[in-house]
Protein backbone atom coordinates (compact mmCIF):
# COMPACT_ATOMS: atom_id res chain seq x y z
CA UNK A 1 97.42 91.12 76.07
CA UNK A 2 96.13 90.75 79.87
CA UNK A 3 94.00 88.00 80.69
CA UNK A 4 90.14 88.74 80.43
CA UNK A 5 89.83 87.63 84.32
CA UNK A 6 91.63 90.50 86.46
CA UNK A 7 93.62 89.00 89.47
CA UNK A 8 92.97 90.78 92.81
CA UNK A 9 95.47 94.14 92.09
CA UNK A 10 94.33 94.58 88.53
CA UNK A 11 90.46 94.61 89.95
CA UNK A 12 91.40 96.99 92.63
CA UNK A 13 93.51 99.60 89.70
CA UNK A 14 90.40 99.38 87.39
CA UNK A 15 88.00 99.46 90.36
CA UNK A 16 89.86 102.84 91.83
CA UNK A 17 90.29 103.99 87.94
CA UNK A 18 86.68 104.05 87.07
CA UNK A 19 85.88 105.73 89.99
CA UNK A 20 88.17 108.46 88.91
CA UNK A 21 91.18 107.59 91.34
CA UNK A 22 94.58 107.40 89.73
CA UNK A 23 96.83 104.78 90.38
CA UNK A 24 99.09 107.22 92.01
CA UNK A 25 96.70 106.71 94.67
CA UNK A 26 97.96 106.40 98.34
CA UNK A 27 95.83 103.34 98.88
CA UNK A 28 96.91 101.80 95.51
CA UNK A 29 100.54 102.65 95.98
CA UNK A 30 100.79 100.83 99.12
CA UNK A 31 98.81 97.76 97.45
CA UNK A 32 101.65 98.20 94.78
CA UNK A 33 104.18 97.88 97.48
């Protein structure tokens, strides 16, 4: 089970996902590294 406080990356992947934007995302992919 994650921890209930996101770090910086998880914020950004449920930030991007509730705004509809898959994690496939260019942005997110090159966050992902």
């Amino acid at each position: 089970m994650k921890k209930n406080i996101p770090n910086g990356l998880d914020f950004l992947i449920l930030y991007y996902s509730s705004k509809g934007v898959p994690p496939t995302n260019p942005v997110l992919k090159k966050a992902l590294g």
